[in-house]
Protein backbone atom coordinates (compact mmCIF):
# COMPACT_ATOMS: atom_id res chain seq x y z
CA UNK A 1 -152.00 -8.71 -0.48
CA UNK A 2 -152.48 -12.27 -1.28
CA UNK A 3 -155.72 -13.16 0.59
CA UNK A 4 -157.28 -14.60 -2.57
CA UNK A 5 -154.33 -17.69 -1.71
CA UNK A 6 -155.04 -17.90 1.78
CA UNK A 7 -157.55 -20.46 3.60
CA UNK A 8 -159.46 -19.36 6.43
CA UNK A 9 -160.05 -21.24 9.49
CA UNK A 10 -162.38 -21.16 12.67
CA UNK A 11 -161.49 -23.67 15.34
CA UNK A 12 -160.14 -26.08 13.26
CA UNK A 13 -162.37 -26.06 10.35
CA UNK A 14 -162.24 -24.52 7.10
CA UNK A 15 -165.01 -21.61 6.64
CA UNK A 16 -163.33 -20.23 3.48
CA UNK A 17 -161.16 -21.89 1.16
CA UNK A 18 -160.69 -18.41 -0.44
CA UNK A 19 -160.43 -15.40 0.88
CA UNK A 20 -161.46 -12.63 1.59
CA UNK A 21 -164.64 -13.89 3.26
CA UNK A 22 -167.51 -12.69 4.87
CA UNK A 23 -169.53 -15.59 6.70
CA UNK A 24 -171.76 -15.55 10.10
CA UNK A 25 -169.98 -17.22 13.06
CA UNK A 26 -171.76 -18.16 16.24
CA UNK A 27 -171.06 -15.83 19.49
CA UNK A 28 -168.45 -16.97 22.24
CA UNK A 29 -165.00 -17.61 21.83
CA UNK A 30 -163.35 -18.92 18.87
CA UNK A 31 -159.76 -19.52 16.98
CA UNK A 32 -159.48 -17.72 13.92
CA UNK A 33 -156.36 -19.32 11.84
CA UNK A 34 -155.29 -17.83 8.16
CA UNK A 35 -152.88 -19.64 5.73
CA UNK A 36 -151.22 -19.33 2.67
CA UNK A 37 -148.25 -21.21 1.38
CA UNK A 38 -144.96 -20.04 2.01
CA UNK A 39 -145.96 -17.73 4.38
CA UNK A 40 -146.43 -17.83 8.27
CA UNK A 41 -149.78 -18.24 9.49
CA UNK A 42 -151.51 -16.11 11.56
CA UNK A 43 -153.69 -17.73 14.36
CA UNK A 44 -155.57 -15.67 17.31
CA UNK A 45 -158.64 -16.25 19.69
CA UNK A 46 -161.37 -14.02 19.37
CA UNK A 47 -164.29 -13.42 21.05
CA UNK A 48 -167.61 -12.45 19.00
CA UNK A 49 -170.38 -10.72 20.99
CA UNK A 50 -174.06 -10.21 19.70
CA UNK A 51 -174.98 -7.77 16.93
CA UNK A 52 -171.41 -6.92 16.28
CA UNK A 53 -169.42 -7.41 12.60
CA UNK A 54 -166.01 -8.37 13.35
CA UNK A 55 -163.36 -8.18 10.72
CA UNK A 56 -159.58 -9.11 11.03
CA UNK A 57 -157.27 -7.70 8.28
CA UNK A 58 -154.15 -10.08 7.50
CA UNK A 59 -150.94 -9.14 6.91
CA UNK A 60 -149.35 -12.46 6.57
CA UNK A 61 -145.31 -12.50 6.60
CA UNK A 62 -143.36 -14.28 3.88
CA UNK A 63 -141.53 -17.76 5.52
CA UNK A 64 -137.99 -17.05 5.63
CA UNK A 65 -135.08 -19.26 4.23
CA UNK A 66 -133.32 -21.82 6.51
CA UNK A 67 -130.19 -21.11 4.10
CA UNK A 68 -128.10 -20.50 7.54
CA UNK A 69 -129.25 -24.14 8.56
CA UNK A 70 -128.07 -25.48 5.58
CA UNK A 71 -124.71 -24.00 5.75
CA UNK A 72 -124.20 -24.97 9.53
CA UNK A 73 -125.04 -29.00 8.29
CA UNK A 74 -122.59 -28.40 5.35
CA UNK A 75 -120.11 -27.65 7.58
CA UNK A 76 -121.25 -29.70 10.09
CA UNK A 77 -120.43 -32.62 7.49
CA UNK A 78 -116.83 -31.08 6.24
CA UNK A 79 -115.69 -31.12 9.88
CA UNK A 80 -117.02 -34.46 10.13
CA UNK A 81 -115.24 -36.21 7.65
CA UNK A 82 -111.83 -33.99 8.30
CA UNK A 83 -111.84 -35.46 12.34
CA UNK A 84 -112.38 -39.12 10.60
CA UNK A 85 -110.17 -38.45 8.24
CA UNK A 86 -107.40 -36.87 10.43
CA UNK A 87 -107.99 -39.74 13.08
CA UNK A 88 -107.31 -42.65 10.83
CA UNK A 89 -104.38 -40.66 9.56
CA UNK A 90 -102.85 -40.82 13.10
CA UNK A 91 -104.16 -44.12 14.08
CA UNK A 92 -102.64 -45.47 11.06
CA UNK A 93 -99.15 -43.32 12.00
CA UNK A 94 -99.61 -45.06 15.29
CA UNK A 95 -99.99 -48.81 14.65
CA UNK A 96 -97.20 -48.25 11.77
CA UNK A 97 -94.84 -46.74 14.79
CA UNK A 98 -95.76 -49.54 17.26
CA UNK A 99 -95.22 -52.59 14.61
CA UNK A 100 -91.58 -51.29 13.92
CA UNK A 101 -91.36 -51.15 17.73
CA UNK A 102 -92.63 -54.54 18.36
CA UNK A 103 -89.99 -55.45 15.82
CA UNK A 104 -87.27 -53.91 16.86
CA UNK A 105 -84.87 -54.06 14.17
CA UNK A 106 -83.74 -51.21 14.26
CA UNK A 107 -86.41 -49.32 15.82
CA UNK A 108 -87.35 -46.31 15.09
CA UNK A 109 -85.50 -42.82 16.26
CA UNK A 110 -86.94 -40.98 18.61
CA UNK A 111 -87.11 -37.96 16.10
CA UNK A 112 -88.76 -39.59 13.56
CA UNK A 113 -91.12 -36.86 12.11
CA UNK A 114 -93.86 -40.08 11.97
CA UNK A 115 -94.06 -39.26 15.62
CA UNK A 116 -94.85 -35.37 15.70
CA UNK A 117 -97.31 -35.87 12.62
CA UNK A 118 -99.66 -38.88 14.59
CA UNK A 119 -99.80 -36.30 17.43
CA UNK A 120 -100.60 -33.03 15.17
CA UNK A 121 -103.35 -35.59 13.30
CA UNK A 122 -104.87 -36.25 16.37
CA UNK A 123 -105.22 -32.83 17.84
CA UNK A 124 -106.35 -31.44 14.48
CA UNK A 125 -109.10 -34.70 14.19
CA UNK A 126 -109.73 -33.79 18.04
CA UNK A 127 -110.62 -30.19 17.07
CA UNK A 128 -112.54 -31.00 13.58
CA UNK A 129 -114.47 -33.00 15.59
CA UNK A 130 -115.69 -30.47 18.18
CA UNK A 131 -116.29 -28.12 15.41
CA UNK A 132 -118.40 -30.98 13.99
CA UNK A 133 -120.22 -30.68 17.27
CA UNK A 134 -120.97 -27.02 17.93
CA UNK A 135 -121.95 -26.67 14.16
CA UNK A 136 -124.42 -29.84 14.48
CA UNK A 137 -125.94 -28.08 17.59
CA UNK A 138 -126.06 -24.59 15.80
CA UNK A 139 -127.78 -26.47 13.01
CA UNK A 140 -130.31 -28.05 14.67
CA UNK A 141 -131.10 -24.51 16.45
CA UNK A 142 -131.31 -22.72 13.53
CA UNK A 143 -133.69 -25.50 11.92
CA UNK A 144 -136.01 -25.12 15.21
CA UNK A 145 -135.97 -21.75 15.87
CA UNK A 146 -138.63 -19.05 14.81
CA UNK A 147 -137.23 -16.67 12.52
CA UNK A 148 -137.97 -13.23 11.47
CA UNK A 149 -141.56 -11.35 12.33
CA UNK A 150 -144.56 -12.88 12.76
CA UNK A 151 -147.70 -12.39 10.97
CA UNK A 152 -150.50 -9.60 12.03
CA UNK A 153 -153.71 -8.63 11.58
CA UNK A 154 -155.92 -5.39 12.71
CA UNK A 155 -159.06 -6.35 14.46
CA UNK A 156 -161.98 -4.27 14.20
CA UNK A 157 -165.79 -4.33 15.85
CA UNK A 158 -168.69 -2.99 14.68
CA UNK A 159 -171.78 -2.89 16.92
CA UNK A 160 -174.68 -1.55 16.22
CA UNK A 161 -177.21 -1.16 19.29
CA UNK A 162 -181.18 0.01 19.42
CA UNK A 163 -181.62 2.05 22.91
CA UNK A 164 -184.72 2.87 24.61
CA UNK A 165 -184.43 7.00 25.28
CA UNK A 166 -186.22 9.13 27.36
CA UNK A 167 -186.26 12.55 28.05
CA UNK A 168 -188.02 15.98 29.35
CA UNK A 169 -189.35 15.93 25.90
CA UNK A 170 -189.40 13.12 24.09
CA UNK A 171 -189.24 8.93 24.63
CA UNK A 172 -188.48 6.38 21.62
CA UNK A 173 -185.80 4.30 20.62
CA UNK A 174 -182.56 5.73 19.50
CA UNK A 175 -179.58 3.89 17.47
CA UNK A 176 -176.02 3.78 18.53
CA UNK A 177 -173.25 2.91 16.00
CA UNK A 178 -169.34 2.24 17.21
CA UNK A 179 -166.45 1.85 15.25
């Protein structure tokens, strides 16, 4: 489905910019690489012998969505701005605690709820922040990574070979055919 999209490629170089396509390629060894947008290319090496037809039928599989990567940055950047957010918050607690310190008139009580808020704003910035981290890493995985099936193909020689046949009765040429 689709091969009227897809460009074909031996070693490098375009032999169809259409398919299907039927075109004569030297013998030996050579990379045969399909295309089509939005869909995962299939590339394989091949060898072509003499007097053979060789054809390769594509099933090329759709690229998937990187959705999940987007989602993992998204939160990535939430958990970001919560640990910078939730560390000024304490810092700011902090310096506001050690200026009426460093005054001293009166200073503060030691139950001042200032004091157990600066320390639950910096564990919670603390853990935002990790969060940050293992999402970033997640992200960047699922950005790299190689998702879903690749693409196939079915690969299928035709030779056809003259012989030279003799027997008890008879001696000519006879004609082989695989498939």
């Amino acid at each position: 489905m689709g091969i009227e999209d897809s460009k074909i490629l031996v070693d490098g170089k375009v032999l169809c910019e259409r398919g299907p396509c039927l075109r004569s390629v030297p013998e030996g060894d050579h990379v045969v690489t399909v295309s089509r947008p939005d869909y995962k290319s299939y590339s394989r090496k091949i060898t072509i012998e003499a007097k053979t037809e060789t054809s390769i039928k594509v099933a090329l599989v759709p690229t998937p969505s990187r959705s999940d990567a987007v989602v993992a940055y998204v939160i990535t950047g939430l958990s970001l701005g919560a640990g910078i957010y939730l560390g000024v918050s304490a810092n700011n607690l902090h310096d506001d605690l050690q200026k009426e310190i460093a005054a001293g008139s009166p200073p503060p009580a030691s139950d001042d709820p200032r004091f157990l808020r600066g320390k639950i704003y910096a564990i919670a910035a603390d853990g935002a922040f990790a969060v940050a981290a293992i999402s970033a890493a997640t992200a960047v995985y699922y950005t790299l990574r190689d998702k879903g099936p690749p693409s196939t193909a079915l690969i299928d020689a035709k030779s056809v070979t003259v012989l030279p046949e003799v027997g008890a009765q008879y001696a000519g040429l006879g004609m082989e055919v695989r498939w």
